[in-house]
N, C-alpha and C. Protein backbone atom coordinates (compact mmCIF):
# COMPACT_ATOMS: atom_id res chain seq x y z
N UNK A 1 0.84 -1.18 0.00
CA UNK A 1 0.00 0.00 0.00
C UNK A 1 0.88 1.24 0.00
N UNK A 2 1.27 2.22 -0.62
CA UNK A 2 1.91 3.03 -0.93
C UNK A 2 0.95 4.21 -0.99
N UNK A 3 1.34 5.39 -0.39
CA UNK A 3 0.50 6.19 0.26
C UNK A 3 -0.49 5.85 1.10
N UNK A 4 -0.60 5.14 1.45
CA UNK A 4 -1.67 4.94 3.11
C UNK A 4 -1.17 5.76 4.29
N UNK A 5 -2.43 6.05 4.71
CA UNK A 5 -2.08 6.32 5.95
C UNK A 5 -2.17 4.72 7.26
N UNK A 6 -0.67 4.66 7.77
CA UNK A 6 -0.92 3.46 9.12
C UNK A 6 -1.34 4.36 9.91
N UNK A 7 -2.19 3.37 10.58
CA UNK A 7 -2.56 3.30 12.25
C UNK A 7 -1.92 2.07 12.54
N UNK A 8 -1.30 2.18 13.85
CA UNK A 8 -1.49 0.51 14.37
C UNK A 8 -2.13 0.83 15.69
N UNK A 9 -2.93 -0.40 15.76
CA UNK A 9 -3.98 0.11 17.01
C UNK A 9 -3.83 -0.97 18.29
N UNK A 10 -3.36 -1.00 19.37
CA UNK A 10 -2.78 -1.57 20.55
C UNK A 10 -4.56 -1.71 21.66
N UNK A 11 -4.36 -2.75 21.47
CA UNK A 11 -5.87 -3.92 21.91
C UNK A 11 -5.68 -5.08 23.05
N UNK A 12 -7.19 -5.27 23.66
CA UNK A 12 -7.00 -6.67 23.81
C UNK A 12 -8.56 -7.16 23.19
N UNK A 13 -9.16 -6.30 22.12
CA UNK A 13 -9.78 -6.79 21.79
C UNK A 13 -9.65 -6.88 20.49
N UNK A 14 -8.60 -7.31 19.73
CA UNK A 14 -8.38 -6.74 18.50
C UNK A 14 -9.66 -7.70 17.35
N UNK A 15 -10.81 -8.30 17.32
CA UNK A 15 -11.30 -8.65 16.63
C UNK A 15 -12.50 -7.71 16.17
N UNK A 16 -13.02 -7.10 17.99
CA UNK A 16 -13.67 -6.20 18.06
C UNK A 16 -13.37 -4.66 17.43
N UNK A 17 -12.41 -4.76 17.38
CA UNK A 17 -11.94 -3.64 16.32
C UNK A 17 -11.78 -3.37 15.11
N UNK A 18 -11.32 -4.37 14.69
CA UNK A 18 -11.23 -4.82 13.31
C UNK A 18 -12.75 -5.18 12.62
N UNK A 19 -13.43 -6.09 13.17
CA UNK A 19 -14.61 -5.85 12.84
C UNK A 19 -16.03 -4.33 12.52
N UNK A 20 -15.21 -3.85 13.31
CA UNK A 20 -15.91 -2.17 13.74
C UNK A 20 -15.49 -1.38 12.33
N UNK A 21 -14.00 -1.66 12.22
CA UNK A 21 -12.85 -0.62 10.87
C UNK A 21 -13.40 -1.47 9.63
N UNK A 22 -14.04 -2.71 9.73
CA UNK A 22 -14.36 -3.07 8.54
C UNK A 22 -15.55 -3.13 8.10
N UNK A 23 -16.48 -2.49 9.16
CA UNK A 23 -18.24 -2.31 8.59
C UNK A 23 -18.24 -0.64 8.16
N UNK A 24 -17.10 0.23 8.37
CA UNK A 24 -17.74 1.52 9.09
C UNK A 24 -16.67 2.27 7.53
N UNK A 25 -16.59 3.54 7.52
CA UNK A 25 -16.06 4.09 6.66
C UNK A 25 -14.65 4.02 6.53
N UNK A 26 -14.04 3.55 7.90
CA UNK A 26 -12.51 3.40 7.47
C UNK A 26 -12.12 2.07 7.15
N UNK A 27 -13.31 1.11 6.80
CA UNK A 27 -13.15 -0.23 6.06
C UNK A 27 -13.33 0.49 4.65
N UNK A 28 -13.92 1.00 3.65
CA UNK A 28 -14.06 1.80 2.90
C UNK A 28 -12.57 2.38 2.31
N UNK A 29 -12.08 2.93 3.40
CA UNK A 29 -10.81 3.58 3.03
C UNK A 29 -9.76 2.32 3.22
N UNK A 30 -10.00 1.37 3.86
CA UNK A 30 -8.66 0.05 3.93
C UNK A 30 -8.95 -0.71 2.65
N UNK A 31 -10.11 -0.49 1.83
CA UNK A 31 -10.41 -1.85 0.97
C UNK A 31 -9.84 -0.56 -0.36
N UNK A 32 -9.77 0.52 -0.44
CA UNK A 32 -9.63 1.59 -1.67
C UNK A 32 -8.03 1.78 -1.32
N UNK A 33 -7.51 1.19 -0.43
CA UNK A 33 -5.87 1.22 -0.17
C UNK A 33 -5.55 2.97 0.27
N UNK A 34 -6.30 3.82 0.76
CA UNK A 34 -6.14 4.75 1.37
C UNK A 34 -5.56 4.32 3.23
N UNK A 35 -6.26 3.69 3.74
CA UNK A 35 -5.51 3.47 5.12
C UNK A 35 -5.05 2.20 5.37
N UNK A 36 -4.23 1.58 6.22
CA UNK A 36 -3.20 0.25 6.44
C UNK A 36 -3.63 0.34 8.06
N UNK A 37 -4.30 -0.10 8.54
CA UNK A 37 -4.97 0.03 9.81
C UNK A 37 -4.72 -1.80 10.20
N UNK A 38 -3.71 -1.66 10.85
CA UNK A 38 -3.38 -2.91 12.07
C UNK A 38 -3.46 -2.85 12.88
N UNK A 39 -4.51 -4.02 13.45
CA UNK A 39 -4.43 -4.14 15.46
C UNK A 39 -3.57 -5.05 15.66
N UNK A 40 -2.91 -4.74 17.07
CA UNK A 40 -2.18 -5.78 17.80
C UNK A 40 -2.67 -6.06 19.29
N UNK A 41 -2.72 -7.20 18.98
CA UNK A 41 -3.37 -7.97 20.72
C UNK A 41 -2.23 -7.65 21.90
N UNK A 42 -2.54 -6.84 23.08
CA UNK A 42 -1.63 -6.80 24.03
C UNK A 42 -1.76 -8.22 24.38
N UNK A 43 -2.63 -8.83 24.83
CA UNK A 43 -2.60 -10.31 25.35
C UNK A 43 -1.56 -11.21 25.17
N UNK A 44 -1.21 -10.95 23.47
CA UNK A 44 0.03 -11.86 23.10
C UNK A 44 1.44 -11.78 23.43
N UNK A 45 1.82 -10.66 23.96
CA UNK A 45 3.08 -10.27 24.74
C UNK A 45 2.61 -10.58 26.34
N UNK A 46 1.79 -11.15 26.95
CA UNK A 46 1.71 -11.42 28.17
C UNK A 46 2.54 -12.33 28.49
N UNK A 47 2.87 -12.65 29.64
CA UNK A 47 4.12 -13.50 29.75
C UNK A 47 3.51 -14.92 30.73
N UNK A 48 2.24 -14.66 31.56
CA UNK A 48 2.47 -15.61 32.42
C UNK A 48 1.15 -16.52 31.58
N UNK A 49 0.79 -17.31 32.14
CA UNK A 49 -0.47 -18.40 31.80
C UNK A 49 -1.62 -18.06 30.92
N UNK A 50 -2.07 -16.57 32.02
CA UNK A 50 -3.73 -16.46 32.02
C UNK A 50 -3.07 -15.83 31.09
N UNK A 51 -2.41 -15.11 30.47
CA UNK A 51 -2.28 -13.55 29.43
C UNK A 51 -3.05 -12.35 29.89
N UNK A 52 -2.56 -12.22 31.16
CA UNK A 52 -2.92 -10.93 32.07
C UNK A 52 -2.30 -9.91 31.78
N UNK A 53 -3.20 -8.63 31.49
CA UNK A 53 -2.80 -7.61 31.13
C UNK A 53 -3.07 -6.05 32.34
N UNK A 54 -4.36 -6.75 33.07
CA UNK A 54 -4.38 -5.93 34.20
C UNK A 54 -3.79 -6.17 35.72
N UNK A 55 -3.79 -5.37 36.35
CA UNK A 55 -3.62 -5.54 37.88
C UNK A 55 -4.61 -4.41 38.71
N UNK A 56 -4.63 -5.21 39.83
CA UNK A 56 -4.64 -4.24 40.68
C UNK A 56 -4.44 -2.75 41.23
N UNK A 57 -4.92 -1.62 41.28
CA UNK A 57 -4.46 -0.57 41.23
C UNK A 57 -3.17 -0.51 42.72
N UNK A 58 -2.31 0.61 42.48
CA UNK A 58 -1.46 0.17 43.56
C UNK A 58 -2.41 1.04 44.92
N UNK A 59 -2.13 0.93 45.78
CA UNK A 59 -2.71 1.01 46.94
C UNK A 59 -4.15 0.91 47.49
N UNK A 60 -4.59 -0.39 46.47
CA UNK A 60 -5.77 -0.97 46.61
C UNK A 60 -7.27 0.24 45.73
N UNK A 61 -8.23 0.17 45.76
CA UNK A 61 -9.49 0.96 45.13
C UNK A 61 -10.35 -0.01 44.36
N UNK A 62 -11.20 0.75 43.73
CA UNK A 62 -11.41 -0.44 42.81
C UNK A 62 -10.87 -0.28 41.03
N UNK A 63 -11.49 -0.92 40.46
CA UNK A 63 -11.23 -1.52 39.04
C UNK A 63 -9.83 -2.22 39.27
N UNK A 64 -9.34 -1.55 37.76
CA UNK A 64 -7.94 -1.99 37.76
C UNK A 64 -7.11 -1.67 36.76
N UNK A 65 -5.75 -1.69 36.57
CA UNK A 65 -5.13 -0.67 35.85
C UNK A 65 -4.34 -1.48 34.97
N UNK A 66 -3.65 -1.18 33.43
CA UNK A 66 -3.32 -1.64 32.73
C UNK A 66 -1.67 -2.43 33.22
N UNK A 67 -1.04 -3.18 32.73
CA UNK A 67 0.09 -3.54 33.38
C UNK A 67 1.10 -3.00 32.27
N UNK A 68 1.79 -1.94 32.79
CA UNK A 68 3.07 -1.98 31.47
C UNK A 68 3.81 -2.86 30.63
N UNK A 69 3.93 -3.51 31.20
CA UNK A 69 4.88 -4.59 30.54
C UNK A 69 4.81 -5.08 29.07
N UNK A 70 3.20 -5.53 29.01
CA UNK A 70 2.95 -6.44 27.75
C UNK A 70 2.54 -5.05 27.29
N UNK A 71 1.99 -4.04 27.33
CA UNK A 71 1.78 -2.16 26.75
C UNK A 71 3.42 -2.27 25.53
N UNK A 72 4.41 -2.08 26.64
CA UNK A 72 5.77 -1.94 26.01
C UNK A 72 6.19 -2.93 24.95
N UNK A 73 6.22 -4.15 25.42
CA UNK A 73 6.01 -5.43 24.66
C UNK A 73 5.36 -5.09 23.53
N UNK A 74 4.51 -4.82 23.28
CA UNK A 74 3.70 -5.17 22.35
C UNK A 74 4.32 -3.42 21.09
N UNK A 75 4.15 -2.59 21.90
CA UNK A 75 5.07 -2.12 21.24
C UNK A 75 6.01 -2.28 20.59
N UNK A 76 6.95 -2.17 21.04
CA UNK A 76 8.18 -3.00 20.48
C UNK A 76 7.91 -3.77 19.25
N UNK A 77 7.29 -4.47 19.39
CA UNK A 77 7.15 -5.63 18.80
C UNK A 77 7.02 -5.20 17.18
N UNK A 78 5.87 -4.19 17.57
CA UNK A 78 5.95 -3.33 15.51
C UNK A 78 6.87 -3.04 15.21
N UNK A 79 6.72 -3.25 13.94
CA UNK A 79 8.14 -2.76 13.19
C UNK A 79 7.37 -1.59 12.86
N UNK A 80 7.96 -0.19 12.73
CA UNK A 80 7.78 0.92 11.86
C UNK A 80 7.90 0.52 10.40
N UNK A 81 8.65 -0.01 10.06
CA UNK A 81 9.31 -0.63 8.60
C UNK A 81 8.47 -1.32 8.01
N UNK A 82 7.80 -2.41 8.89
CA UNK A 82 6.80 -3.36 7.88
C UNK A 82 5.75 -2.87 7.18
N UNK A 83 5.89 -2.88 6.05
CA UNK A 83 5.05 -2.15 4.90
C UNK A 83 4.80 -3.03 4.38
């Protein structure tokens, strides 16, 4: 794809997304080779069993907060280059 605009889009739902970019107008623009729109699953840079991506907030509350690790990971992981 030459002239596209990338996104790469950092998920743990990446089907739900992709599904969304491909009913809606920027499926439109990915199928006319105007945008290069990739998700990447944080899940898959998780390191332990479950593919945990949250924790606990630190000094307890509720919800819960993203874990850096597999964030960075998964980063990394794109190449800028892959075209």
């Amino acid at each position: 794809m030459t002239g596209a605009i990338r996104i790469d889009v950092l998920t743990i739902f990446p089907e739900v997304v992709d599904g969304f970019c491909a009913s809606s107008l920027l499926g439109r623009a990915r199928r006319s080779g105007l945008l290069d729109l990739r998700c990447h699953d944080i899940r898959s840079q998780a390191t332990d069993v479950h593919r945990s991506v949250d924790d606990a907030p630190f000094g307890g509350g509720a919800g819960m907060v993203m874990k850096p690790e597999p964030v960075f990971a998964t980063v990394e992981a794109v190449d800028p280059r892959d075209r």
